[in-house]
PDB file of N, CA and C in Angstrom:
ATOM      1  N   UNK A   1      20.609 -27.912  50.721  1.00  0.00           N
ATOM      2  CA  UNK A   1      20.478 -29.184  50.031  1.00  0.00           C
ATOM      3  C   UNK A   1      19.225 -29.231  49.155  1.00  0.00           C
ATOM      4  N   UNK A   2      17.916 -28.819  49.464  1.00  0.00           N
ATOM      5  CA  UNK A   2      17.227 -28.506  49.199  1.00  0.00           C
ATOM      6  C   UNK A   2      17.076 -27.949  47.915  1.00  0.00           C
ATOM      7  N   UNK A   3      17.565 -26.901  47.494  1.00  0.00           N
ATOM      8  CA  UNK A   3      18.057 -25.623  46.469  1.00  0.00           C
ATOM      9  C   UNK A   3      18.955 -26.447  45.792  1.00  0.00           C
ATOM     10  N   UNK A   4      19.670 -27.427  45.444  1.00  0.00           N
ATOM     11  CA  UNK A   4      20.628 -28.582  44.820  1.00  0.00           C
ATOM     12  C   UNK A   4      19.835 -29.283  44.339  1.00  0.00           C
ATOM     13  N   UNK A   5      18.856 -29.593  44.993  1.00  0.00           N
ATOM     14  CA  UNK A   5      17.913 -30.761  44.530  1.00  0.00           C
ATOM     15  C   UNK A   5      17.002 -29.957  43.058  1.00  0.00           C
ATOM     16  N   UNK A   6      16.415 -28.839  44.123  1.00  0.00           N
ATOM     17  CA  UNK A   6      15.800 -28.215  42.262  1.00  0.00           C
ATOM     18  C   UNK A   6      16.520 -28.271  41.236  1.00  0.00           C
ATOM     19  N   UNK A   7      17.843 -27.583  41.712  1.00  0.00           N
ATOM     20  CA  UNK A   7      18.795 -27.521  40.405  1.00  0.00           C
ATOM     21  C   UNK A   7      19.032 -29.107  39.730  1.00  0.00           C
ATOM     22  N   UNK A   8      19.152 -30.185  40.297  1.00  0.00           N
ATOM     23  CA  UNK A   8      19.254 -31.117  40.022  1.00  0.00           C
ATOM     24  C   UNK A   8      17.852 -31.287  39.365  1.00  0.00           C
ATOM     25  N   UNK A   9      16.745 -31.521  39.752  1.00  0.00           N
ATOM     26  CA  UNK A   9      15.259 -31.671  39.029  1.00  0.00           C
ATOM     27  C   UNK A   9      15.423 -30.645  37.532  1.00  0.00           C
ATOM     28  N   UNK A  10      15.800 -29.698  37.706  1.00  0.00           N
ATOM     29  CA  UNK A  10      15.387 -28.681  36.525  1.00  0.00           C
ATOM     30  C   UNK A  10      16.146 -29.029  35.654  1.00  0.00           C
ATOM     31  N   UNK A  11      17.462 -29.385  36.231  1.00  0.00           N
ATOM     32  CA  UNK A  11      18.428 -29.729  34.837  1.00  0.00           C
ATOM     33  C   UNK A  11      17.815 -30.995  34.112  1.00  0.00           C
ATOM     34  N   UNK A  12      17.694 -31.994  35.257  1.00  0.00           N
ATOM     35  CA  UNK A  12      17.003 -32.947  34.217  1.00  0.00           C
ATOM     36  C   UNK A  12      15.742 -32.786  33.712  1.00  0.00           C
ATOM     37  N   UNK A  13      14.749 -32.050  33.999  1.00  0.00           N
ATOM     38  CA  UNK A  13      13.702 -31.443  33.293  1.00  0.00           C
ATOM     39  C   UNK A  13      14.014 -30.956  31.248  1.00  0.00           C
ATOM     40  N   UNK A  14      15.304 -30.022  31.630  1.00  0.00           N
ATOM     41  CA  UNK A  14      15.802 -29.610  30.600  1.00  0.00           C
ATOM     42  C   UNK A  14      16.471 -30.623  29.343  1.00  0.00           C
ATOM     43  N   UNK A  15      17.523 -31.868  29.988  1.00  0.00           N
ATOM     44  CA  UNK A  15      17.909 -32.942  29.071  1.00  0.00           C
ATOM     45  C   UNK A  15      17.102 -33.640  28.717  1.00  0.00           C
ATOM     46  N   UNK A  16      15.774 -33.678  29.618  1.00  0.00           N
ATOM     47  CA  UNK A  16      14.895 -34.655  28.834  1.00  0.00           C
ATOM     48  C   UNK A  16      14.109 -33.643  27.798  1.00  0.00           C
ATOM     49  N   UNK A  17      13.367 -32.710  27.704  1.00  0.00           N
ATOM     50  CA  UNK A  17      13.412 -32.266  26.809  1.00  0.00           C
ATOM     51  C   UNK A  17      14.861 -31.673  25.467  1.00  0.00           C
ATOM     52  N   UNK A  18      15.590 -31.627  25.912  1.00  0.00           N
ATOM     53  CA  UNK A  18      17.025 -31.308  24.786  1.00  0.00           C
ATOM     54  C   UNK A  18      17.027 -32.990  24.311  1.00  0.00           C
ATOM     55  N   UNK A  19      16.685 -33.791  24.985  1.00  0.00           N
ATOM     56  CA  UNK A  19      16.906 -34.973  23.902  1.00  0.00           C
ATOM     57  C   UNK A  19      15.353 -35.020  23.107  1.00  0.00           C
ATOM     58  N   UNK A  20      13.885 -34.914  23.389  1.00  0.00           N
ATOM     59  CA  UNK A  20      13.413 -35.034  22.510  1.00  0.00           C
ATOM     60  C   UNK A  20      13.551 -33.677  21.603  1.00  0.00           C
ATOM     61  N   UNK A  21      14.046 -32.603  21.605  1.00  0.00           N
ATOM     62  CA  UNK A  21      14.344 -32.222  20.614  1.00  0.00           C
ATOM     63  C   UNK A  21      14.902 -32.230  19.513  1.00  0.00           C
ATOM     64  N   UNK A  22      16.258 -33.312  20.039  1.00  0.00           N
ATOM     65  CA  UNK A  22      17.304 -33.885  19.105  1.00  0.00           C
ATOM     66  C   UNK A  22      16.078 -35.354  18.599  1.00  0.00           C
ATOM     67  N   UNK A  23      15.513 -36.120  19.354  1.00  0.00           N
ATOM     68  CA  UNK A  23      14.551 -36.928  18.216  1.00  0.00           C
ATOM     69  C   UNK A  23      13.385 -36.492  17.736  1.00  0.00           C
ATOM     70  N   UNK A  24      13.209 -35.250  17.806  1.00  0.00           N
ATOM     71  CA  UNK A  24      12.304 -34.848  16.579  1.00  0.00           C
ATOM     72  C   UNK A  24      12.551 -34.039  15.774  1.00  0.00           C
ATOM     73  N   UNK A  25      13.597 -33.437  15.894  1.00  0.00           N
ATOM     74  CA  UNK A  25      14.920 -33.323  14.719  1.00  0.00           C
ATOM     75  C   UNK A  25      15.356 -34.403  13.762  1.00  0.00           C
ATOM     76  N   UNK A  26      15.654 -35.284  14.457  1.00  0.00           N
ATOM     77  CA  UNK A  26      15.397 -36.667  13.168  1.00  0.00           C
ATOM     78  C   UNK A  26      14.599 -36.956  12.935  1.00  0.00           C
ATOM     79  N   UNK A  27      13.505 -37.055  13.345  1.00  0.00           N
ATOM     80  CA  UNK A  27      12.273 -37.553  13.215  1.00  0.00           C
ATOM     81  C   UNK A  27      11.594 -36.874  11.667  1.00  0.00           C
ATOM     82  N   UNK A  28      11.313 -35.286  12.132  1.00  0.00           N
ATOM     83  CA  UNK A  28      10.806 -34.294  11.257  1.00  0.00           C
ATOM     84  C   UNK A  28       9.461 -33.889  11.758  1.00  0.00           C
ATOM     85  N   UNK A  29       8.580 -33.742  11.244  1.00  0.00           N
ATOM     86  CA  UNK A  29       7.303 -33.036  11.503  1.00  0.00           C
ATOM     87  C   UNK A  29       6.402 -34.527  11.830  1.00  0.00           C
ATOM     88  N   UNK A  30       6.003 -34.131  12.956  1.00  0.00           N
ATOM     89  CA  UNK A  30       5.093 -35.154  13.704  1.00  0.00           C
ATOM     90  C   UNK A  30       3.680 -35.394  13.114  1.00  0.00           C
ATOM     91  N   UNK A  31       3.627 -36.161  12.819  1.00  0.00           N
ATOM     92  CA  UNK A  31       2.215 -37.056  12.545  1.00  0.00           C
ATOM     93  C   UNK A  31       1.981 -38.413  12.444  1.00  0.00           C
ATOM     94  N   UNK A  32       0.458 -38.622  11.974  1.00  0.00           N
ATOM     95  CA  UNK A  32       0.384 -40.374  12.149  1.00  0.00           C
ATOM     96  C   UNK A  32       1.692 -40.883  11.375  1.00  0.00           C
ATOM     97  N   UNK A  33       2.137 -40.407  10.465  1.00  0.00           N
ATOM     98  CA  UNK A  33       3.123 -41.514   9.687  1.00  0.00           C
ATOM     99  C   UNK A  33       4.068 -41.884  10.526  1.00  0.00           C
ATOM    100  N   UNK A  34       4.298 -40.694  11.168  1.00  0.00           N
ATOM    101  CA  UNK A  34       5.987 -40.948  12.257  1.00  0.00           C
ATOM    102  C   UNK A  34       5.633 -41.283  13.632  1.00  0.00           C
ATOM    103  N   UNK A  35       4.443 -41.680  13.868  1.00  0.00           N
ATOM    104  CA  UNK A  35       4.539 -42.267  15.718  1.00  0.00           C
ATOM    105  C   UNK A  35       5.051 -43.317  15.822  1.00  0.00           C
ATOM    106  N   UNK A  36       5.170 -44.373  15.160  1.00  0.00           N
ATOM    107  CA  UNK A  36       6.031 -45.475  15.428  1.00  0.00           C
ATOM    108  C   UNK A  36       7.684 -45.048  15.343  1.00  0.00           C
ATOM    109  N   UNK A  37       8.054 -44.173  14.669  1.00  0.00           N
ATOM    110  CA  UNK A  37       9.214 -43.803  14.642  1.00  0.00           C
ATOM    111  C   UNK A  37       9.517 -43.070  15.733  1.00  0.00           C
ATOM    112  N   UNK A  38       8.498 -41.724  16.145  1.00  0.00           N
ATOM    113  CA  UNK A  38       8.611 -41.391  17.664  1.00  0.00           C
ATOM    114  C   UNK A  38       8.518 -42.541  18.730  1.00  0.00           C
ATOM    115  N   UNK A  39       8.256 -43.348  18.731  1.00  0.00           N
ATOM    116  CA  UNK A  39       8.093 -44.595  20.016  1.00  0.00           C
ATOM    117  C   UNK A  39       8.848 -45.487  20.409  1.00  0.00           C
ATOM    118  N   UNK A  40       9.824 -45.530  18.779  1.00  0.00           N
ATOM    119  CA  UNK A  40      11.142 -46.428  18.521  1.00  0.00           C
ATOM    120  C   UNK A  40      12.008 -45.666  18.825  1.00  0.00           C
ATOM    121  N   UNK A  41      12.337 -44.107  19.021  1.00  0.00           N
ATOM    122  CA  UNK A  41      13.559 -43.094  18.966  1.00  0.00           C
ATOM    123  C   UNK A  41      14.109 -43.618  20.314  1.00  0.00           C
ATOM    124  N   UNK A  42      15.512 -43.566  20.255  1.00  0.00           N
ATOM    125  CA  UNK A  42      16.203 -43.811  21.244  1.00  0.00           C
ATOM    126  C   UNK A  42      16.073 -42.592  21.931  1.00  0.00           C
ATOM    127  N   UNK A  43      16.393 -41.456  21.406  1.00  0.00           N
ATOM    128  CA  UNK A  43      16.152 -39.921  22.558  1.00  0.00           C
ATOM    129  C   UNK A  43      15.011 -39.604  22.873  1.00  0.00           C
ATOM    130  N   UNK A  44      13.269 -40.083  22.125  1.00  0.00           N
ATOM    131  CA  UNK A  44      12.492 -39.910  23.002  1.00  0.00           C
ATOM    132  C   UNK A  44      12.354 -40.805  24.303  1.00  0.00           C
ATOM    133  N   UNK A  45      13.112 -41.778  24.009  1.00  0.00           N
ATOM    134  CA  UNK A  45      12.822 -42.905  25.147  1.00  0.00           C
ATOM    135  C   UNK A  45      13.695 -42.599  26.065  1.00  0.00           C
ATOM    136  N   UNK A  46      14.825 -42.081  25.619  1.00  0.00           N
ATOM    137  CA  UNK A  46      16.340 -41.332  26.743  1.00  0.00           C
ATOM    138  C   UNK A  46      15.445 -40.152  27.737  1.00  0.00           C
ATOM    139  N   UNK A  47      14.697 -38.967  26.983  1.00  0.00           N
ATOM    140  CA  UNK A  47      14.485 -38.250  27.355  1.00  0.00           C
ATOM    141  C   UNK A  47      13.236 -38.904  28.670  1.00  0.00           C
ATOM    142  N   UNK A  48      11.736 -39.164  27.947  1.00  0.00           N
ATOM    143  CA  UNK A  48      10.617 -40.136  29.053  1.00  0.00           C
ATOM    144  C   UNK A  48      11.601 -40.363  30.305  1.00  0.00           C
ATOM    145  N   UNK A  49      12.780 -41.184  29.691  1.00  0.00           N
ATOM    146  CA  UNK A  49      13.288 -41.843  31.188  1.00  0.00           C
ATOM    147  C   UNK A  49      13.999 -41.101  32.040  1.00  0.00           C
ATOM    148  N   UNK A  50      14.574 -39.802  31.574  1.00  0.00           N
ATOM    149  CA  UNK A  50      14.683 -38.413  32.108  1.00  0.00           C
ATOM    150  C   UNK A  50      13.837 -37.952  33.019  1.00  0.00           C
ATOM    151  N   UNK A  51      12.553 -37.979  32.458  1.00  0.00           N
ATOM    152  CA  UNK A  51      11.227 -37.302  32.847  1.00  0.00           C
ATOM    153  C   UNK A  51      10.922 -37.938  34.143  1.00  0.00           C
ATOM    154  N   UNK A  52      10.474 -39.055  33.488  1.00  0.00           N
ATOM    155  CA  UNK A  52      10.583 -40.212  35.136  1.00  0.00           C
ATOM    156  C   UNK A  52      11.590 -40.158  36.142  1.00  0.00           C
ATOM    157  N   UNK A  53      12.787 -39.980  36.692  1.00  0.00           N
ATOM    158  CA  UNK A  53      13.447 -39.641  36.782  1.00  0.00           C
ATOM    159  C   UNK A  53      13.427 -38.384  37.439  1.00  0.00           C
ATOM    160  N   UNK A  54      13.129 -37.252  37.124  1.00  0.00           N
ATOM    161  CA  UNK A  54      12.802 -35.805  37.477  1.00  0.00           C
ATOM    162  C   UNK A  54      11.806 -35.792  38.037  1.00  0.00           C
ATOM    163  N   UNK A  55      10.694 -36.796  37.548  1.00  0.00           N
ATOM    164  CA  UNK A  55       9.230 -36.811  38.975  1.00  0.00           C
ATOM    165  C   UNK A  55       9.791 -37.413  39.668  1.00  0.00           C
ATOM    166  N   UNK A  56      10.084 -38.665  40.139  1.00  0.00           N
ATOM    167  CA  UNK A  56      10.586 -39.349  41.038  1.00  0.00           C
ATOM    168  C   UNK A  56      11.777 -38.333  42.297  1.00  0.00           C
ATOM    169  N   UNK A  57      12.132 -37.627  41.633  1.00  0.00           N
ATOM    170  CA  UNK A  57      12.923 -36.200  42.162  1.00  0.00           C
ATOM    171  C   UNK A  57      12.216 -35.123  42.572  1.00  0.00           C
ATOM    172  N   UNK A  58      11.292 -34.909  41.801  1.00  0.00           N
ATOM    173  CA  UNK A  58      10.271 -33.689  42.278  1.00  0.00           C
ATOM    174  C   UNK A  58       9.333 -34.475  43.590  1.00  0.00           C
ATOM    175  N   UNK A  59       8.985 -34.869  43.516  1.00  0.00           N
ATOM    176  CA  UNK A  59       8.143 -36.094  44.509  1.00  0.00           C
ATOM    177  C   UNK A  59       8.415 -35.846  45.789  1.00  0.00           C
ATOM    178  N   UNK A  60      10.105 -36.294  45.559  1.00  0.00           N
ATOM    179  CA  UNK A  60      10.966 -36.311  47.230  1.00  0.00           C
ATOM    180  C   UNK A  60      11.033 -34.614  47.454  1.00  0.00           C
ATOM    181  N   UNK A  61      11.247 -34.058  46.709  1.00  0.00           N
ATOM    182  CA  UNK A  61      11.080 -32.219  46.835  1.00  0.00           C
ATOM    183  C   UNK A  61      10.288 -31.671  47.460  1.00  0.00           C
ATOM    184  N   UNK A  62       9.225 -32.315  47.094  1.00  0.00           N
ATOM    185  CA  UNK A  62       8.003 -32.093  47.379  1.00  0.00           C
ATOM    186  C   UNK A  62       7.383 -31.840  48.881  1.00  0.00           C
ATOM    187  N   UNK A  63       7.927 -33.245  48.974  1.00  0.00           N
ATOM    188  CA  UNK A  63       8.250 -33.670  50.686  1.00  0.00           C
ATOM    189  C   UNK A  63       8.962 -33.047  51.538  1.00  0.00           C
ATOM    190  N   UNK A  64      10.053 -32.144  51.595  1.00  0.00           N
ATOM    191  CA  UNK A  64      10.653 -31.407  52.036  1.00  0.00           C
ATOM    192  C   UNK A  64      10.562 -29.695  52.070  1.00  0.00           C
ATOM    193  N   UNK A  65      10.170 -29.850  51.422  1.00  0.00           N
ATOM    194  CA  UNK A  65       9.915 -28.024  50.709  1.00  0.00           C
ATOM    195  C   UNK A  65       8.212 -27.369  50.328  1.00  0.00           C
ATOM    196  N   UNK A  66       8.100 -26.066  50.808  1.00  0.00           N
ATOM    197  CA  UNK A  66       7.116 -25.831  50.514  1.00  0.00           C
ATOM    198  C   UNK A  66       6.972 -25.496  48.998  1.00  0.00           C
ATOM    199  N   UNK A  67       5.648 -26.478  48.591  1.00  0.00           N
ATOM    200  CA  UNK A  67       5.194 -26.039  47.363  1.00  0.00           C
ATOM    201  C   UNK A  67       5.468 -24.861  46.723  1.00  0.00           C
ATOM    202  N   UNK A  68       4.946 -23.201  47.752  1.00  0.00           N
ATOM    203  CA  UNK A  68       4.811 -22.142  47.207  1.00  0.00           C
ATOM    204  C   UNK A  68       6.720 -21.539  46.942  1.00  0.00           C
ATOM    205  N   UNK A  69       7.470 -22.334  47.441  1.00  0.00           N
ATOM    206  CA  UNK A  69       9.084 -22.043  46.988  1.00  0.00           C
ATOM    207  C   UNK A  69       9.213 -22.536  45.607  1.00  0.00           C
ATOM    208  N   UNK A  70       8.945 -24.081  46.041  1.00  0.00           N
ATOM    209  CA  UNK A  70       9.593 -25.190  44.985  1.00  0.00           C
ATOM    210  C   UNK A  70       8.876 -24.970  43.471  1.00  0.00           C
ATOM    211  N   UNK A  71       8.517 -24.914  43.133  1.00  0.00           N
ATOM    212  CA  UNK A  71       7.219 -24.834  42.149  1.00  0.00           C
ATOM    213  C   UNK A  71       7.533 -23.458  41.321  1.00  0.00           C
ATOM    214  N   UNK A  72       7.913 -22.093  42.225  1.00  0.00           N
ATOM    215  CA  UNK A  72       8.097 -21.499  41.139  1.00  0.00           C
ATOM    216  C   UNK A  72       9.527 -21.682  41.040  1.00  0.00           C
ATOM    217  N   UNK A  73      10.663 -22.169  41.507  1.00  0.00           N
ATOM    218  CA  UNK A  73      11.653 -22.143  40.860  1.00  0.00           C
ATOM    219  C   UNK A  73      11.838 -23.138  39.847  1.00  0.00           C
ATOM    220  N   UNK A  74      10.947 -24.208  39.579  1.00  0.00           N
ATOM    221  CA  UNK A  74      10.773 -24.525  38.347  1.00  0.00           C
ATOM    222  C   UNK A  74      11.020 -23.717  37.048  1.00  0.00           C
ATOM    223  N   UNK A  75      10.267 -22.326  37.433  1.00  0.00           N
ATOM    224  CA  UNK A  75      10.525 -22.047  36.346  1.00  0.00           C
ATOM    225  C   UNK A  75      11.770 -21.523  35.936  1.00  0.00           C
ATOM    226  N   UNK A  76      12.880 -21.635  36.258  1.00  0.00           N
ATOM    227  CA  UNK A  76      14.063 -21.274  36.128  1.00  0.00           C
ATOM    228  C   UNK A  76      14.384 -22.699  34.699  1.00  0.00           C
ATOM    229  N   UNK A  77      13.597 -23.295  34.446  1.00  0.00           N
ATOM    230  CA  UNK A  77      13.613 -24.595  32.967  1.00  0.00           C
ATOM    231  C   UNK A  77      13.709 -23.584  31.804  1.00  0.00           C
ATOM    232  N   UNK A  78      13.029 -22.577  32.199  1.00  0.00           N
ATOM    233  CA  UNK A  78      12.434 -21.491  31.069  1.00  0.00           C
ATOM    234  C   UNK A  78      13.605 -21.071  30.536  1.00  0.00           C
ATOM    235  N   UNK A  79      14.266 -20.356  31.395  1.00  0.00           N
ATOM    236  CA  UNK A  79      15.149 -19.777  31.048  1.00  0.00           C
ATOM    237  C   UNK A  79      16.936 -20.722  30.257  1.00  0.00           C
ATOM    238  N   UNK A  80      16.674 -21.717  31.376  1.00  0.00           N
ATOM    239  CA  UNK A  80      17.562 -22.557  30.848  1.00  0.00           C
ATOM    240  C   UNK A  80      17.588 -22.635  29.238  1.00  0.00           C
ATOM    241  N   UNK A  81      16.133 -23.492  29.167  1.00  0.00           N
ATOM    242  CA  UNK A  81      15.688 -23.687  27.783  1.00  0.00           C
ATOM    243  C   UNK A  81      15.874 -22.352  27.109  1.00  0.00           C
ATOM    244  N   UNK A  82      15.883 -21.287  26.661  1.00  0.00           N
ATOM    245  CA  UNK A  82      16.387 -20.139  25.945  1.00  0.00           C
ATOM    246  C   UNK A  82      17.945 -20.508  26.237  1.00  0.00           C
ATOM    247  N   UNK A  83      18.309 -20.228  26.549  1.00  0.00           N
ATOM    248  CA  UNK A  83      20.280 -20.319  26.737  1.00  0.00           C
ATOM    249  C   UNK A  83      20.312 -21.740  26.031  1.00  0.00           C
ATOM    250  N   UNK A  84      19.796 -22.674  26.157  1.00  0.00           N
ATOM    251  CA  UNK A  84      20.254 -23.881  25.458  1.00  0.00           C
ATOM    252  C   UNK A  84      19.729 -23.897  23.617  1.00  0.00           C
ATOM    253  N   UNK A  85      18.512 -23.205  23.850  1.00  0.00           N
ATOM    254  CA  UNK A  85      18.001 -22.799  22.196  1.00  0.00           C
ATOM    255  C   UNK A  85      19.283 -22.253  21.371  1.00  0.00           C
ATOM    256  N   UNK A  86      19.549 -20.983  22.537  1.00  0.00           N
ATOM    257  CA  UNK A  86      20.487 -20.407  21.927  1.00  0.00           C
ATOM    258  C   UNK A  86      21.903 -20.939  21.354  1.00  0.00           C
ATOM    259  N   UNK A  87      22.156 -21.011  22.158  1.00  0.00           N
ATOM    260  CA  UNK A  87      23.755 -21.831  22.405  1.00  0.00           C
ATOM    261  C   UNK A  87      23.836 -23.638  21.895  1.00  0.00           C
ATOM    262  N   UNK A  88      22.806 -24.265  21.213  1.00  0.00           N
ATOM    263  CA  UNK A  88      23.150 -25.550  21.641  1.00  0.00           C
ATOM    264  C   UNK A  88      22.689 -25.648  19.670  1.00  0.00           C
ATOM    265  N   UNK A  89      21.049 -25.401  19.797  1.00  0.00           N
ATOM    266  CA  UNK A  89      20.224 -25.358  18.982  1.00  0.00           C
ATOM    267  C   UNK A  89      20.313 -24.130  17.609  1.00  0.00           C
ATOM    268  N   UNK A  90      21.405 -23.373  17.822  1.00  0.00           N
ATOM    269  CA  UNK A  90      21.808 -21.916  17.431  1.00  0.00           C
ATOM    270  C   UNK A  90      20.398 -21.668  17.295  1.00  0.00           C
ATOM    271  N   UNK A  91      19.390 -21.003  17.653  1.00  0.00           N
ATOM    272  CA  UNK A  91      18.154 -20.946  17.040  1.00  0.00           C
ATOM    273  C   UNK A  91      18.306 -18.919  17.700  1.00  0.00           C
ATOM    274  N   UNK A  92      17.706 -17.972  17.277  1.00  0.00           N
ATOM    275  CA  UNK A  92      17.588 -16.823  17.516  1.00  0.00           C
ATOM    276  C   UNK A  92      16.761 -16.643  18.430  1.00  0.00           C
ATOM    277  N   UNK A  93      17.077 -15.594  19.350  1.00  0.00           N
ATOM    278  CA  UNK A  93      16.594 -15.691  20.512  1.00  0.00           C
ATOM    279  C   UNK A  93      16.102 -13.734  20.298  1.00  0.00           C
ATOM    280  N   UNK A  94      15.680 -13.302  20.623  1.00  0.00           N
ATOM    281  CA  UNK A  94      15.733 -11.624  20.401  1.00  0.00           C
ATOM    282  C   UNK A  94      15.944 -10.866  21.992  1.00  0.00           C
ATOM    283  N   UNK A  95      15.786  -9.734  21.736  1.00  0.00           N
ATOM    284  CA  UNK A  95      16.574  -9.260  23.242  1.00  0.00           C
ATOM    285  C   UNK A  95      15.298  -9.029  23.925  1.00  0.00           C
ATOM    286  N   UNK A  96      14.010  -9.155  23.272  1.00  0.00           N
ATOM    287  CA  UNK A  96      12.429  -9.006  24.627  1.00  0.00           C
ATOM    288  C   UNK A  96      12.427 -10.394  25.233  1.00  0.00           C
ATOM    289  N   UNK A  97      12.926 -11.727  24.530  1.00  0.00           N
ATOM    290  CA  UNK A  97      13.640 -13.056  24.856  1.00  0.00           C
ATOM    291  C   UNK A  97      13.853 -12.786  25.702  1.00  0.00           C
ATOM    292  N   UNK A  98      15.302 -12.642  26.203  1.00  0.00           N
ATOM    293  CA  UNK A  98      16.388 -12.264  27.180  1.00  0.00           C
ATOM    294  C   UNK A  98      15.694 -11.300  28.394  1.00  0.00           C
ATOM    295  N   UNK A  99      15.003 -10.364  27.829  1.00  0.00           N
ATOM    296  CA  UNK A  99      14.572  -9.493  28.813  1.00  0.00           C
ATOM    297  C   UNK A  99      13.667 -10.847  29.995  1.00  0.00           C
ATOM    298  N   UNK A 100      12.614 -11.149  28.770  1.00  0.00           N
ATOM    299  CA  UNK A 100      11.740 -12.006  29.702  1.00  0.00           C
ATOM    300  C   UNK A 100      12.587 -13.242  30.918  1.00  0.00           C
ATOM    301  N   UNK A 101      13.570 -13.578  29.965  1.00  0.00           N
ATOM    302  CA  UNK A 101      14.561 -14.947  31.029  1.00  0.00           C
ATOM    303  C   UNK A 101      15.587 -14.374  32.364  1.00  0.00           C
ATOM    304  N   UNK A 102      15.824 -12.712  31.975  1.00  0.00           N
ATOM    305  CA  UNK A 102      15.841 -12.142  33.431  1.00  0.00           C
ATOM    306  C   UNK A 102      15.060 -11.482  34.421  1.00  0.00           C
ATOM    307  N   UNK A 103      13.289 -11.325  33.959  1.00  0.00           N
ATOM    308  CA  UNK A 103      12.779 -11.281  34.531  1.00  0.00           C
ATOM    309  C   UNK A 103      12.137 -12.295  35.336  1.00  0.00           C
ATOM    310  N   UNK A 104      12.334 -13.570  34.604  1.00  0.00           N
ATOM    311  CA  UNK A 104      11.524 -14.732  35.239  1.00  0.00           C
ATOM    312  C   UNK A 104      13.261 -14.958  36.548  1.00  0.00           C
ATOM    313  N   UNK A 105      14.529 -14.966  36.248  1.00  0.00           N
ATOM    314  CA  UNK A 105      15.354 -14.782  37.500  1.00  0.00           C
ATOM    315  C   UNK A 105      14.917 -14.265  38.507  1.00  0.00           C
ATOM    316  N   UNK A 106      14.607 -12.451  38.252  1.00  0.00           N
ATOM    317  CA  UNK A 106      14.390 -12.161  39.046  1.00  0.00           C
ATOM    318  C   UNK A 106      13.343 -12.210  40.013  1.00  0.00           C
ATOM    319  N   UNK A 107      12.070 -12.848  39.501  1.00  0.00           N
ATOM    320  CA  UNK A 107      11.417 -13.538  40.094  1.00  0.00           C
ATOM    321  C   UNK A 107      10.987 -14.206  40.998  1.00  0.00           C
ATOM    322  N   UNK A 108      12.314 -15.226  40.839  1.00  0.00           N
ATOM    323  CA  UNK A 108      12.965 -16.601  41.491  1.00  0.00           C
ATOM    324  C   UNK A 108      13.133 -16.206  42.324  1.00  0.00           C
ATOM    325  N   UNK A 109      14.388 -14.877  42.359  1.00  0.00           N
ATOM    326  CA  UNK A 109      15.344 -14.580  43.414  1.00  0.00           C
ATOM    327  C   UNK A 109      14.545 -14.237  44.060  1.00  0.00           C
ATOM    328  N   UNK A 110      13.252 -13.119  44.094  1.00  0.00           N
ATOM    329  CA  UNK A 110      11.881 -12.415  45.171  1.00  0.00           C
ATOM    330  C   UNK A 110      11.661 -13.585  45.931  1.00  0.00           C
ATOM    331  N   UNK A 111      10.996 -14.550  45.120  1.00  0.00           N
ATOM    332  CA  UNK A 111      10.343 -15.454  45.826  1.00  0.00           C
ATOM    333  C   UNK A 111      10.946 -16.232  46.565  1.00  0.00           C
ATOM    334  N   UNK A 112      12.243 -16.843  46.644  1.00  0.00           N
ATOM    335  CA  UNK A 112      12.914 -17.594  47.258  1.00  0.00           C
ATOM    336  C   UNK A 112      13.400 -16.775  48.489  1.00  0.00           C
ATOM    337  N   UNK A 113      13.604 -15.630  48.216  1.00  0.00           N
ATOM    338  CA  UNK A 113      14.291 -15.035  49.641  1.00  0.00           C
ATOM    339  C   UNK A 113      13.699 -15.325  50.686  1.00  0.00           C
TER     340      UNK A 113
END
């Protein structure tokens, strides 16, 4: 149950960032002109409430699980985030990319055993 729950935390880790990506994609290049427009975006505010959301989740995780598990399978966001660059964002990914997002797996898998 435990191991559900990360997956559950990480994914939403990941939509809240995939939505502010999609509002600063509309947005454009961040500066003073556009913070009111970042503050008004419906997907940065979708995403924040994501975020919140995913602490409020990590929190209770927290409580159950040792830190030195939970914490690095976080980084399994990493990898997500590349597969979603790739696939969502078409953005190019190169194969030392890929190398790195199955090394950070295999990682996971060490440490969790």
């Amino acid at each position: 149950m435990n191991y559900l729950l990360l997956v559950v935390n990480i994914l939403l880790l990941v939509s809240g960032q995939m939505l502010w990506k999609v509002g600063m994609q509309q947005i454009g290049t961040m500066g003073l002109g556009t913070i009111i427009e970042v503050i008004k975006s419906p997907y940065i505010i979708g995403g924040g409430l994501i975020y919140v959301l995913a602490t409020g989740l990590w929190l209770y995780i927290l409580s159950r699980m040792p830190f030195s598990i939970a914490y690095p399978f976080q980084s399994l966001a990493y990898v997500l985030g590349v597969v979603i660059g790739y696939v969502i964002f078409k953005e190019t990914v190169t194969p030392i990319q890929w190398a790195g997002a199955a090394i950070i797996v295999f990682g996971v898998y060490l440490i969790a055993r």
